[in-house]
Protein backbone atom coordinates (compact mmCIF):
# COMPACT_ATOMS: atom_id res chain seq x y z
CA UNK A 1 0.00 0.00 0.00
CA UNK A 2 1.32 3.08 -1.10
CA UNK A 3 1.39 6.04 1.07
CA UNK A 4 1.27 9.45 -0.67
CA UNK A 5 0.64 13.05 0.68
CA UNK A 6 -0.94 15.60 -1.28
CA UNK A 7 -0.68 19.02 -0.06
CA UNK A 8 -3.46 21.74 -1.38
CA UNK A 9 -5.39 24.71 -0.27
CA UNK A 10 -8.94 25.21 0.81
CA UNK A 11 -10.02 27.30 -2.34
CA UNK A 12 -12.74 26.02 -4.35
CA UNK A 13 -12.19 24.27 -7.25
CA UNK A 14 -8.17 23.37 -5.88
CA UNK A 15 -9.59 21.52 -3.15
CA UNK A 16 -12.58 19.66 -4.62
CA UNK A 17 -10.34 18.66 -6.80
CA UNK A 18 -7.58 17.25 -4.82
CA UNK A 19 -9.97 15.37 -2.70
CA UNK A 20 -11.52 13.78 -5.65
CA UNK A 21 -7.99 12.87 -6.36
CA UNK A 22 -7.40 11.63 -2.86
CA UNK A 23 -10.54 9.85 -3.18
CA UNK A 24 -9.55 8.09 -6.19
CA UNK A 25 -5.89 7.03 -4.97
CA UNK A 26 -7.74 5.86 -1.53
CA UNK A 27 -10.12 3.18 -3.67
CA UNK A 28 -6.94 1.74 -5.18
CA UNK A 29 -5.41 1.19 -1.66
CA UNK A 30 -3.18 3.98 -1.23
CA UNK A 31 -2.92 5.89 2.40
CA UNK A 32 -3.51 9.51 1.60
CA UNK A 33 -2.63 12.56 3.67
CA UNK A 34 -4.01 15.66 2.98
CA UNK A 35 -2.09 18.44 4.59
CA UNK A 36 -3.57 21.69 4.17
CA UNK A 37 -2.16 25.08 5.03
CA UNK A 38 -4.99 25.86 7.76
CA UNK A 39 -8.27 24.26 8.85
CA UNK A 40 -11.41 26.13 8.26
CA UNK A 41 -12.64 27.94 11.40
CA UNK A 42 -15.56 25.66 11.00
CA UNK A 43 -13.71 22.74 10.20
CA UNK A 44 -13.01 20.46 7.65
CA UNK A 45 -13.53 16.50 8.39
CA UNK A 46 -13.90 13.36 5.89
CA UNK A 47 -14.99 10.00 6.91
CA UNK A 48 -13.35 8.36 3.79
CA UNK A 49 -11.31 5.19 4.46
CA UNK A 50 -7.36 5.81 4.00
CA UNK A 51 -7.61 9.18 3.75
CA UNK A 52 -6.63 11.85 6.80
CA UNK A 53 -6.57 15.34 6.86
CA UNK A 54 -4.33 17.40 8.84
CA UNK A 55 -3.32 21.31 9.23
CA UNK A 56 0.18 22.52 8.57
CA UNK A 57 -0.86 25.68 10.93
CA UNK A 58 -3.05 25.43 13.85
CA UNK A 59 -5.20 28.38 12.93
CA UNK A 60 -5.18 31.46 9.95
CA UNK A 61 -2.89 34.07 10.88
CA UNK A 62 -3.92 37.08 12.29
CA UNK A 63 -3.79 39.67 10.54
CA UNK A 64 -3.98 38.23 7.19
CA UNK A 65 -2.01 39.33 4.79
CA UNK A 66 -3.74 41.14 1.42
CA UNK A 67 -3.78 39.08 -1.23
CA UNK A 68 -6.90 39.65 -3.22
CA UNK A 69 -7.16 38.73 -7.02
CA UNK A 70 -8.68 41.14 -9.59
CA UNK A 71 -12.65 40.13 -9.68
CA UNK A 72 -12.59 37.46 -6.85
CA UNK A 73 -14.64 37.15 -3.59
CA UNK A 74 -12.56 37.44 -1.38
CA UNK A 75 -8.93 37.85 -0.08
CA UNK A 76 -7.07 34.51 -0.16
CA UNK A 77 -4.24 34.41 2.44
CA UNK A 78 -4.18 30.22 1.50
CA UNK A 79 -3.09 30.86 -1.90
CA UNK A 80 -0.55 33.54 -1.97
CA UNK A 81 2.88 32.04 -4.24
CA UNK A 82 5.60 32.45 -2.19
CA UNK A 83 4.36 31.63 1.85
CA UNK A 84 5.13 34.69 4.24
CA UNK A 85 4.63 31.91 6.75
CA UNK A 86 7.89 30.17 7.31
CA UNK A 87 5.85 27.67 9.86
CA UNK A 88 4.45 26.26 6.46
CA UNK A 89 7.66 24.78 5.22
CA UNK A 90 9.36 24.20 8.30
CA UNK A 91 5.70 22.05 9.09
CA UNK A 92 5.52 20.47 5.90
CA UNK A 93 9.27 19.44 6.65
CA UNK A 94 8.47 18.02 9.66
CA UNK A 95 5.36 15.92 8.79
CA UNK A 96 7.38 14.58 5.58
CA UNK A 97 10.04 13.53 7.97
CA UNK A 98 7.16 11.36 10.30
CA UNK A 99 5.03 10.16 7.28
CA UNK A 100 7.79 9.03 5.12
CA UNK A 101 5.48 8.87 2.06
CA UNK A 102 6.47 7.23 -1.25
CA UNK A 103 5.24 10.37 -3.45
CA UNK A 104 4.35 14.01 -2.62
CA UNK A 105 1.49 15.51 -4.65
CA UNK A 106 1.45 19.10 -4.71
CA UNK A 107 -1.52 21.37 -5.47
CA UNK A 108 -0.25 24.39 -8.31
CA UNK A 109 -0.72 26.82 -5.95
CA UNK A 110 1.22 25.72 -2.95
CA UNK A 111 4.32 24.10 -5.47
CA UNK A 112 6.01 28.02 -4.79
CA UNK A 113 6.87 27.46 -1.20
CA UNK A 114 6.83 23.51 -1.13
CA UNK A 115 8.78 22.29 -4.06
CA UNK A 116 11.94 22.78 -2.14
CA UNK A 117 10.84 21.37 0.99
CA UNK A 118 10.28 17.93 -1.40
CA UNK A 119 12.79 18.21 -3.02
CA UNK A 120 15.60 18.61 0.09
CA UNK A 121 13.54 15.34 1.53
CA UNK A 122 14.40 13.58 -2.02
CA UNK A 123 11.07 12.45 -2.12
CA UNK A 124 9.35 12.12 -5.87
CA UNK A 125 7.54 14.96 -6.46
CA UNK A 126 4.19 15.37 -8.72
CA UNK A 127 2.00 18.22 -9.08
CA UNK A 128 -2.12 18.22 -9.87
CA UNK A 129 -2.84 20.76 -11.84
CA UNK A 130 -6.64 21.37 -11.45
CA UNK A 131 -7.10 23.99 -14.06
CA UNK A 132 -7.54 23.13 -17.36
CA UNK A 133 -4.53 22.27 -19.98
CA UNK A 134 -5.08 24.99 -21.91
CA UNK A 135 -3.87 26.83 -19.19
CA UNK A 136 -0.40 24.93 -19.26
CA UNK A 137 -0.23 24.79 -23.01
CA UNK A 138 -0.23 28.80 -23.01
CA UNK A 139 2.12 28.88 -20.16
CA UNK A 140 4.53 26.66 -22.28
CA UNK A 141 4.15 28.17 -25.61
CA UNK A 142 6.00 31.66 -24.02
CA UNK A 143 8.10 29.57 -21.02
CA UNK A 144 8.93 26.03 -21.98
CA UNK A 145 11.32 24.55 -23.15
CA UNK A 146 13.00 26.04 -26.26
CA UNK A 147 10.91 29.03 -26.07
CA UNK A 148 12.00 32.52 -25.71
CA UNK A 149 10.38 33.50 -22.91
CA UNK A 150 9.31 37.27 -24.56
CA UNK A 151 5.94 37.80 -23.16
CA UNK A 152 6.91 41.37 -24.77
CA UNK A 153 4.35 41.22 -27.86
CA UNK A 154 2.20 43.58 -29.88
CA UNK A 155 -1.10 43.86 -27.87
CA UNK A 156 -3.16 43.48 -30.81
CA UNK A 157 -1.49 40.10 -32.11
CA UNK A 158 -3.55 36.58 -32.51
CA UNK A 159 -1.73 34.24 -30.32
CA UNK A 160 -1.16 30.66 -32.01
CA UNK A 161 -0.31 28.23 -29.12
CA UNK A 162 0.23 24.99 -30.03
CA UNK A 163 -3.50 22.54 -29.84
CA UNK A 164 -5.40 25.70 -29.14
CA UNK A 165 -7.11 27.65 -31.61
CA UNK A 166 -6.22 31.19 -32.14
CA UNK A 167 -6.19 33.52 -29.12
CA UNK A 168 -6.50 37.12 -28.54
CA UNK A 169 -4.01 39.09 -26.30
CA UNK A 170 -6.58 39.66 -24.54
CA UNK A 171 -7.42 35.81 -23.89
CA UNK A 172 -3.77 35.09 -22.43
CA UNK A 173 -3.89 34.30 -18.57
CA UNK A 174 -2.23 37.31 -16.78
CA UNK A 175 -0.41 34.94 -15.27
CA UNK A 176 1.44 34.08 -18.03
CA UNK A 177 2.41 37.25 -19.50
CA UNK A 178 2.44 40.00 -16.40
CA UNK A 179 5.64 39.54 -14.92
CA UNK A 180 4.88 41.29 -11.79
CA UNK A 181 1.94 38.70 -11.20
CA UNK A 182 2.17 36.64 -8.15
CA UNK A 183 2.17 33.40 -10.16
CA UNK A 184 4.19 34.24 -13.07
CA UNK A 185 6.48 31.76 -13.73
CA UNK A 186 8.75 32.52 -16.48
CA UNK A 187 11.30 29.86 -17.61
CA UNK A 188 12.96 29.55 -14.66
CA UNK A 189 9.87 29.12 -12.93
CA UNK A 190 8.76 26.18 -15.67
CA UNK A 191 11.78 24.55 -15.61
CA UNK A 192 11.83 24.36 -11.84
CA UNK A 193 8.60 23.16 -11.16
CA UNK A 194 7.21 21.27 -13.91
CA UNK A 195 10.52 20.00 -15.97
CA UNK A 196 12.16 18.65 -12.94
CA UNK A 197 9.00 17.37 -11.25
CA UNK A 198 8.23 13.97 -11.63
CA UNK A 199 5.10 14.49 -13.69
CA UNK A 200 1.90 16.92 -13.81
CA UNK A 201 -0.79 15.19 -13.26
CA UNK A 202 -3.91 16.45 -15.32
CA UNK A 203 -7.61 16.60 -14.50
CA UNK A 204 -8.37 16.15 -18.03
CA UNK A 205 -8.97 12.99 -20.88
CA UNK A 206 -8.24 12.87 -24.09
CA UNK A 207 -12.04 13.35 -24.70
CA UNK A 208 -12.02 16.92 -22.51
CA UNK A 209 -8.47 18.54 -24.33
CA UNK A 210 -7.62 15.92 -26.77
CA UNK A 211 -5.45 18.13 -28.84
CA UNK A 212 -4.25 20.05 -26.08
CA UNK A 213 -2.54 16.91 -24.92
CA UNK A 214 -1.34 15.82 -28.42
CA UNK A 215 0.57 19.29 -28.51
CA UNK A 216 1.55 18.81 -24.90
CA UNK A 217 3.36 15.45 -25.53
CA UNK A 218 4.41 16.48 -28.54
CA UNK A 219 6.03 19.98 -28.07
CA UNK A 220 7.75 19.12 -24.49
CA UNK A 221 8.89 15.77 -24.26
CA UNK A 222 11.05 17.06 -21.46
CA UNK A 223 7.84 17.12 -19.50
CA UNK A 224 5.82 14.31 -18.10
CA UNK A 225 1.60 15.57 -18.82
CA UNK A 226 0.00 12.32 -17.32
CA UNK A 227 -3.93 12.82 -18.09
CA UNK A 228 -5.87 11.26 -15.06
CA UNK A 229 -9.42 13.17 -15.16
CA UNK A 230 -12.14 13.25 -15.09
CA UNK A 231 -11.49 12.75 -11.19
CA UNK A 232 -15.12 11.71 -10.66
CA UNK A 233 -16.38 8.25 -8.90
CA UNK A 234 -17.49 5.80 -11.31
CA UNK A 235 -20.90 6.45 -10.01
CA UNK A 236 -21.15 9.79 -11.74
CA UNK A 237 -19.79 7.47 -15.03
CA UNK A 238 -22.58 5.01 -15.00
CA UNK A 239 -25.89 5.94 -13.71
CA UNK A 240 -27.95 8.90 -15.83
CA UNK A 241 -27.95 10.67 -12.15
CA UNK A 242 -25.49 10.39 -9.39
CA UNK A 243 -27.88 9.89 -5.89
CA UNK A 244 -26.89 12.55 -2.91
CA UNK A 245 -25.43 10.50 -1.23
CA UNK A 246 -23.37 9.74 -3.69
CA UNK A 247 -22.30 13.36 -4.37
CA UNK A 248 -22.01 13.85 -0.65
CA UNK A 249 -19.61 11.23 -0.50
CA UNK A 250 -17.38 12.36 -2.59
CA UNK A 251 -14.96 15.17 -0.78
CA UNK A 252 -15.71 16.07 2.74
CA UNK A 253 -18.25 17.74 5.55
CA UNK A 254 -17.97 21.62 5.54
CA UNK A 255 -21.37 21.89 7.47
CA UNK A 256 -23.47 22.20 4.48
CA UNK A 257 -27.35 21.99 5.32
CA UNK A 258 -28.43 18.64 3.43
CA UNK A 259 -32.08 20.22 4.10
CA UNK A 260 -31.73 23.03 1.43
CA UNK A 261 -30.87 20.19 -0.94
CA UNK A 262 -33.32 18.36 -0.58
CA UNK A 263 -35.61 21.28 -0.53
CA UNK A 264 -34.01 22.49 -4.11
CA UNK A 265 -34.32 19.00 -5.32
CA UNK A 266 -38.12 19.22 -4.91
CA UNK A 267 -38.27 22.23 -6.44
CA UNK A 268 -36.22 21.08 -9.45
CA UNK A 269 -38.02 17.63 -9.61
CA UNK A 270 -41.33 19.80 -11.02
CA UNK A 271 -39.36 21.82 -13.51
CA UNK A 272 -39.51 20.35 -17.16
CA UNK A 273 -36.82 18.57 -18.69
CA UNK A 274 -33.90 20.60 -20.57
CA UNK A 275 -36.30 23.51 -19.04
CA UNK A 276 -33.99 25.10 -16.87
CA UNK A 277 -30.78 27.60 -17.17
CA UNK A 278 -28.07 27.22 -14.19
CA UNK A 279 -26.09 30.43 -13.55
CA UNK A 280 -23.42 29.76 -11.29
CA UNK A 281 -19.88 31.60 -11.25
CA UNK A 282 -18.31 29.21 -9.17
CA UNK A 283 -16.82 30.04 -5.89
CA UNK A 284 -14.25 33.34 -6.64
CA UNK A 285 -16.19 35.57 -9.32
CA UNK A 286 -18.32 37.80 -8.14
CA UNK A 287 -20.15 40.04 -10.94
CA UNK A 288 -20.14 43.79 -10.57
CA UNK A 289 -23.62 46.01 -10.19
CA UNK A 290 -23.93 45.88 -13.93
CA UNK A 291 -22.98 42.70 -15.18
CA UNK A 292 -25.85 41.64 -12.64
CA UNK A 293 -28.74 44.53 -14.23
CA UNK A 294 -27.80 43.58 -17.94
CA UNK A 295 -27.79 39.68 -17.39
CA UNK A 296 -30.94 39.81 -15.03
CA UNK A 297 -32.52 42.43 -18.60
CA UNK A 298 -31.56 39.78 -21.06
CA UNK A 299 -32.64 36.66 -18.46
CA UNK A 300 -36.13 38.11 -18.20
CA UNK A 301 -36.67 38.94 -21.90
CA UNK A 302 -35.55 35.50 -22.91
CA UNK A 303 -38.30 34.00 -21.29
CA UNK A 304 -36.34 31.31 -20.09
CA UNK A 305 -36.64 28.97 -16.73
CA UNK A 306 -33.91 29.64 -14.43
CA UNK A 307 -31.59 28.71 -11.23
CA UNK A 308 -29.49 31.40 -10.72
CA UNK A 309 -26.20 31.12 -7.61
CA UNK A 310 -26.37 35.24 -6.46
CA UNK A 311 -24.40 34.85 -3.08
CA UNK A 312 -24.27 37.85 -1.60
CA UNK A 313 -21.58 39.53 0.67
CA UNK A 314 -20.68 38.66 4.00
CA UNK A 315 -21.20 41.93 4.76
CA UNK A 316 -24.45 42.29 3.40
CA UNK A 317 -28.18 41.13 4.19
CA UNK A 318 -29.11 38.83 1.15
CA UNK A 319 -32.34 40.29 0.70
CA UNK A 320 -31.20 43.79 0.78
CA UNK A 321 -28.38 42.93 -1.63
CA UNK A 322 -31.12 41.53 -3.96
CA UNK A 323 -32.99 44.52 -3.69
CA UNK A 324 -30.40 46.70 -4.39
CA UNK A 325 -28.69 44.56 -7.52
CA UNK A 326 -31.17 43.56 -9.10
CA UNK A 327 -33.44 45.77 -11.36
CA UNK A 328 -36.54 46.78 -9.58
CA UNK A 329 -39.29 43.83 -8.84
CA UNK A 330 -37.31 41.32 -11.07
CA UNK A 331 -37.97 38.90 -8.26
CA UNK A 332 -41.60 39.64 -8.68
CA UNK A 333 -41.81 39.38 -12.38
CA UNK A 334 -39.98 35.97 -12.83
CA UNK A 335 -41.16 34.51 -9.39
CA UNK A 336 -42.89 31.89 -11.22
CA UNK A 337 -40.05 30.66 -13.50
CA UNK A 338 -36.91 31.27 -11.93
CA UNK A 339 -35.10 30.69 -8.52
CA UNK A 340 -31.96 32.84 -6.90
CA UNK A 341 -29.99 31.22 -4.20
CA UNK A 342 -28.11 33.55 -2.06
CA UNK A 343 -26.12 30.75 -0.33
CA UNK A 344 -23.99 28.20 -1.47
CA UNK A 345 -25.16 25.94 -4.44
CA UNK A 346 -24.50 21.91 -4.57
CA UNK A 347 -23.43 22.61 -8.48
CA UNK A 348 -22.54 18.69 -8.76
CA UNK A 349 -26.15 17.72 -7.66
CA UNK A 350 -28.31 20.13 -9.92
CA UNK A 351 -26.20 19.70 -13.02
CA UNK A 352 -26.82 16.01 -12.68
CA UNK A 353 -30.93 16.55 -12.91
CA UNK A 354 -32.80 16.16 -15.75
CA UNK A 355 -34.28 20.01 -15.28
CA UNK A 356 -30.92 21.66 -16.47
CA UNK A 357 -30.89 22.70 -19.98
CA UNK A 358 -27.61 25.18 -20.20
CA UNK A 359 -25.39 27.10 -17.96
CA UNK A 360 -24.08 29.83 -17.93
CA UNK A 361 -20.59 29.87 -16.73
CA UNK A 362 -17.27 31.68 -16.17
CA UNK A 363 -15.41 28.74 -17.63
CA UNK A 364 -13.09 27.43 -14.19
CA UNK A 365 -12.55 23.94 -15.16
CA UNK A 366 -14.44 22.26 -12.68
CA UNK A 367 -17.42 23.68 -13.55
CA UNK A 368 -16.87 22.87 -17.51
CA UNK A 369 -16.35 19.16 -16.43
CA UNK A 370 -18.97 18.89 -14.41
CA UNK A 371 -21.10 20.38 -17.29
CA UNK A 372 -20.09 18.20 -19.70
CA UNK A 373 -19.90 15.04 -17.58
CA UNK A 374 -23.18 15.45 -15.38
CA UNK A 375 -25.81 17.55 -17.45
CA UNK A 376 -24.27 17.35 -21.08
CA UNK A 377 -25.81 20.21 -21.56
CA UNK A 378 -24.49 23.89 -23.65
CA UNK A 379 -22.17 26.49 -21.84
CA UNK A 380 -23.23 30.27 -22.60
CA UNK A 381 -19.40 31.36 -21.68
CA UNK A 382 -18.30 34.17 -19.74
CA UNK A 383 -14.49 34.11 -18.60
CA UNK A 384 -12.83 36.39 -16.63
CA UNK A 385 -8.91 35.30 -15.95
CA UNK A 386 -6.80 32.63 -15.52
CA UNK A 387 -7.40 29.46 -17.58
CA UNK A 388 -11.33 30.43 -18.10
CA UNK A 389 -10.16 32.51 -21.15
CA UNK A 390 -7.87 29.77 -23.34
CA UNK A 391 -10.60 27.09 -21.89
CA UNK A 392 -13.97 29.74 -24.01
CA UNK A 393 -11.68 29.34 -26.87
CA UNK A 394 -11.27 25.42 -27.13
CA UNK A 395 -15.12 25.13 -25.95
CA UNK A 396 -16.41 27.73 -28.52
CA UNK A 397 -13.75 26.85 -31.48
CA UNK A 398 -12.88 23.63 -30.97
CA UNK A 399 -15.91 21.52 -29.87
CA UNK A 400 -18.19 23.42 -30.28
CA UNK A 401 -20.04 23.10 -27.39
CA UNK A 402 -20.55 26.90 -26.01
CA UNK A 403 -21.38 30.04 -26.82
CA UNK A 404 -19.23 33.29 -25.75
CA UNK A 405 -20.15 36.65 -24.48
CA UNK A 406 -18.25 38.84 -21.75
CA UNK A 407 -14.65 38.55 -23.56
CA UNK A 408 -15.03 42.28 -24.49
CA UNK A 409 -16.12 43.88 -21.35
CA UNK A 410 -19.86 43.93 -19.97
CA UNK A 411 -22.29 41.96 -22.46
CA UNK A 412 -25.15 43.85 -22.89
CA UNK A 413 -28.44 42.73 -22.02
CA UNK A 414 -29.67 41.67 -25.92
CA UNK A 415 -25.68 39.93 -26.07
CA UNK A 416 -26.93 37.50 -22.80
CA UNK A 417 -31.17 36.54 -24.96
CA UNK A 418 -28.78 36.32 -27.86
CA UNK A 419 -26.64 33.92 -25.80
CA UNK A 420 -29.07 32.16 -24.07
CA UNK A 421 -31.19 31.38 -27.48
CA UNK A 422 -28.66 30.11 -29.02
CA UNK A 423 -27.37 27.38 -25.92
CA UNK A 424 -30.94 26.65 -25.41
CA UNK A 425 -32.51 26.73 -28.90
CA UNK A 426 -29.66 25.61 -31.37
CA UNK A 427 -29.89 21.45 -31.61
CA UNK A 428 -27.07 20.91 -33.52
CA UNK A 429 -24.89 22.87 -30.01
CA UNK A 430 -26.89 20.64 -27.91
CA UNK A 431 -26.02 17.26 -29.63
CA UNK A 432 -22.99 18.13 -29.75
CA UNK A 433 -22.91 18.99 -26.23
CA UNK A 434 -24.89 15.89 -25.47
CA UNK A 435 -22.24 13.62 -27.50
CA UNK A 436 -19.45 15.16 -25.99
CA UNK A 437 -20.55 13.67 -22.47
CA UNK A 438 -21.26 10.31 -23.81
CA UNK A 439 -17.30 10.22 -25.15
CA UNK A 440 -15.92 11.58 -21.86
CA UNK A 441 -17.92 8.70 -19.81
CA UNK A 442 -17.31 6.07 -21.99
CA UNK A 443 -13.57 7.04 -22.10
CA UNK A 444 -13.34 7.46 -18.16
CA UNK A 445 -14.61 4.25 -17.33
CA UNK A 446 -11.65 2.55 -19.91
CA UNK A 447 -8.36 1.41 -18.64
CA UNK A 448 -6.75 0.62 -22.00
CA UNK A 449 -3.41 2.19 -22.72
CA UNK A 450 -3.66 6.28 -22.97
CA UNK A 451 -6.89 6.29 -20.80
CA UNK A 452 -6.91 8.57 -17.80
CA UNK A 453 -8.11 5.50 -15.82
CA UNK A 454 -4.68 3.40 -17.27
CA UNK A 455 -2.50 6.47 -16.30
CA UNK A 456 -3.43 6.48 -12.81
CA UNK A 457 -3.40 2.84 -12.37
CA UNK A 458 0.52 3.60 -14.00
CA UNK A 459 1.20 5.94 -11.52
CA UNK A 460 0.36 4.15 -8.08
CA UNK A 461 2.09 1.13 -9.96
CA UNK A 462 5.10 2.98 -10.16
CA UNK A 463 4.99 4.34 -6.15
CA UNK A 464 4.67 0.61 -5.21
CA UNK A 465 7.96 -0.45 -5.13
């Protein structure tokens, strides 16, 4: 039995993710420990076999430092690059040295201040990349290998990174081409972490990013891409809809109320089939004042069903925040076709219903894969940084499986009817859509050579010795 630690954050998609991961090694027989960089002050517990959770800090610093990124929630002190902490490495060092694990896994956004705690322990060293591999493939068309590294380029240039169709400046993660971003890597940066790592592992298929990962393999050789995604249980592969319990069991408790599912379950179970749009933005965009008026305008004149994730701020009464966001007595008018949640949303469980016809989405990848395995369903895109822009492109251009507004600024409120017609009206998007989710499950569930599911039987193989 192999026993591996994966260190990761608490942020949203990086830590759904990396538990579905830890899930996955734990049915195989591996002893996972997850070390994160604080607990939650409400706590984070899982009851899954062979897996255990511990904190690398006992509680969240005080004061936090400010780390907030453009068009996000909320300030992040868990996922700043370089740790102003040094109890986080001098932690990790010492649970490394009592755990003696045969592989460290390290989330993307704690590899700046781990990696050379790993590496001094001479322990293999792999890191999960949870964003999508278009994300990567941009990073190593200006950074990798034999590349120049000039992210100094005419603003109003297409972009041709290799397995990606044509991109805008404008569509380039910041990341990769601000140099005083926190996360920019350049080539040293590259070469570093992902060249002399052990492997990335990918939450993708060939089915999600097929010829993302052709160019990937292809154009850096010098880097190990090992495709293990979807990283869903094989309950979400072969039933039509995954139970709750099934859902529930796939990360961890963080004190959700199982009551208001259940309750929007109900209320879902008498919508008609395909009926509904979900509007979710995931759990780091928040719209402006406007972006909420002109998509609420173009949500009412469509005339379309809806389930629409508004959370408001902590610092705000929902219902006043409503009131003073949303155009006057939209609540009223749409009362009897549409539903806002100000809380959180169980995304996995509604995209799974039958109800769910398209969503509307800011593109982070675990929403996309979620679409496209659970609900099969269109995505009306609207990106805002990070890998959300490359991953529009390859949706819209590639597979055709989406429809973009919101690259150029605020889309009006005739851009989101236009939109939303076209994800919920346009057949040939929808079978499309619909096919693309039969070829992801079909491919998930395969361990032949080159599947995700023979790549991470591969990998624990190769920790076993």
């Amino acid at each position: 039995m192999a026993d591996i630690v994966l260190v990761t954050v608490q942020g949203g998609g990086h830590f759904n993710t990396g538990m579905l991961f830890a899930k996955k090694l734990a049915s195989q027989g591996c002893r996972v420990t997850v070390l994160l960089p604080w607990l939650n002050p409400s706590g984070m517990t899982t009851d899954i076999a062979n897996i255990e959770m511990r904190a690398l800090m006992e509680s969240i610093p005080s004061p936090r430092p400010a780390f907030i990124f453009p068009g996000v929630r909320k300030s992040r002190p868990d996922l700043l690059p370089s740790s102003p902490f040094p109890a986080l490495p001098d932690s990790l060092r010492k649970h490394l040295d009592v755990l003696r694990p045969k592989a460290v896994v390290l989330d993307r956004m704690v590899m700046f201040w781990a990696s050379q705690t790993v590496e001094e322990r001479g322990i293999p060293k792999y890191i999960l990349y949870t964003g999508a591999s278009a994300h990567l493939a941009v990073m190593l068309s200006f950074h990798g290998p034999s590349r120049s590294g000039n992210v100094d380029q005419d603003m109003q240039s297409v972009v041709h990174v290799p397995g990606l169709p044509p991109l805008r400046w404008a569509e380039l993660p910041l990341d990769v081409v601000i140099k005083s971003h926190g996360f920019y890597l350049g080539k040293e940066g590259v070469a570093k972490h992902f060249v002399h790592s052990n492997g990335i592992l990918l939450n993708t298929s060939e089915e999600l990013e097929g010829p993302i990962l052709d160019a990937l393999h292809c154009e850096y050789p010098e880097i190990r891409c090992i495709p293990v995604g979807p990283l869903y249980p094989s309950s979400y592969l072969q039933d039509d809809r995954p139970s709750q319990e099934d859902i529930r069991g796939t990360a961890v408790s963080i004190g959700k109320n199982s009551e208001d599912s259940t309750a929007l379950v109900s209320w879902l179970d008498k919508q008609p089939t395909a009926s509904l749009v979900l509007i979710c933005f995931g759990s780091f965009i928040v719209l402006g004042d406007e972006m909420i008026r002109e998509l609420a305008h173009g949500l009412e004149s469509s005339g379309f069903r809806f389930l629409w994730s508004l959370p408001s701020p902590r610092n705000e009464e929902p219902t006043a925040y409503l009131n003073r966001v949303l155009p006057p007595n939209f609540a009223e008018r749409t009362s009897g076709r549409g539903k806002i949640l100000t809380g959180w949303v169980p995304q996995q469980l509604v995209l799974s219903h039958p109800a769910i016809g398209a969503l509307v989405s800011h593109c982070g990848w675990s929403s996309v894969v979620e679409c496209i395995l659970l609900a099969g369903v269109p995505i009306l895109a609207w990106p805002f940084l990070g890998d959300q822009l490359p991953t529009c492109r390859h949706l819209v251009d590639e597979y055709k499986i989406a429809v973009d507004i919101g690259v150029d600024g605020v889309p009006s409120a005739d851009d989101v009817e236009r939109g939303l017609r076209a994800v919920m009206e346009d057949q040939e998007l929808r079978n499309r859509a619909k096919q693309r989710r039969k070829l992801v499950r079909q491919a998930a569930l395969s361990t032949q050579p080159g599947s995700s599911g023979h790549n991470l039987a591969e990998f624990i193989s190769s920790l076993a010795g």
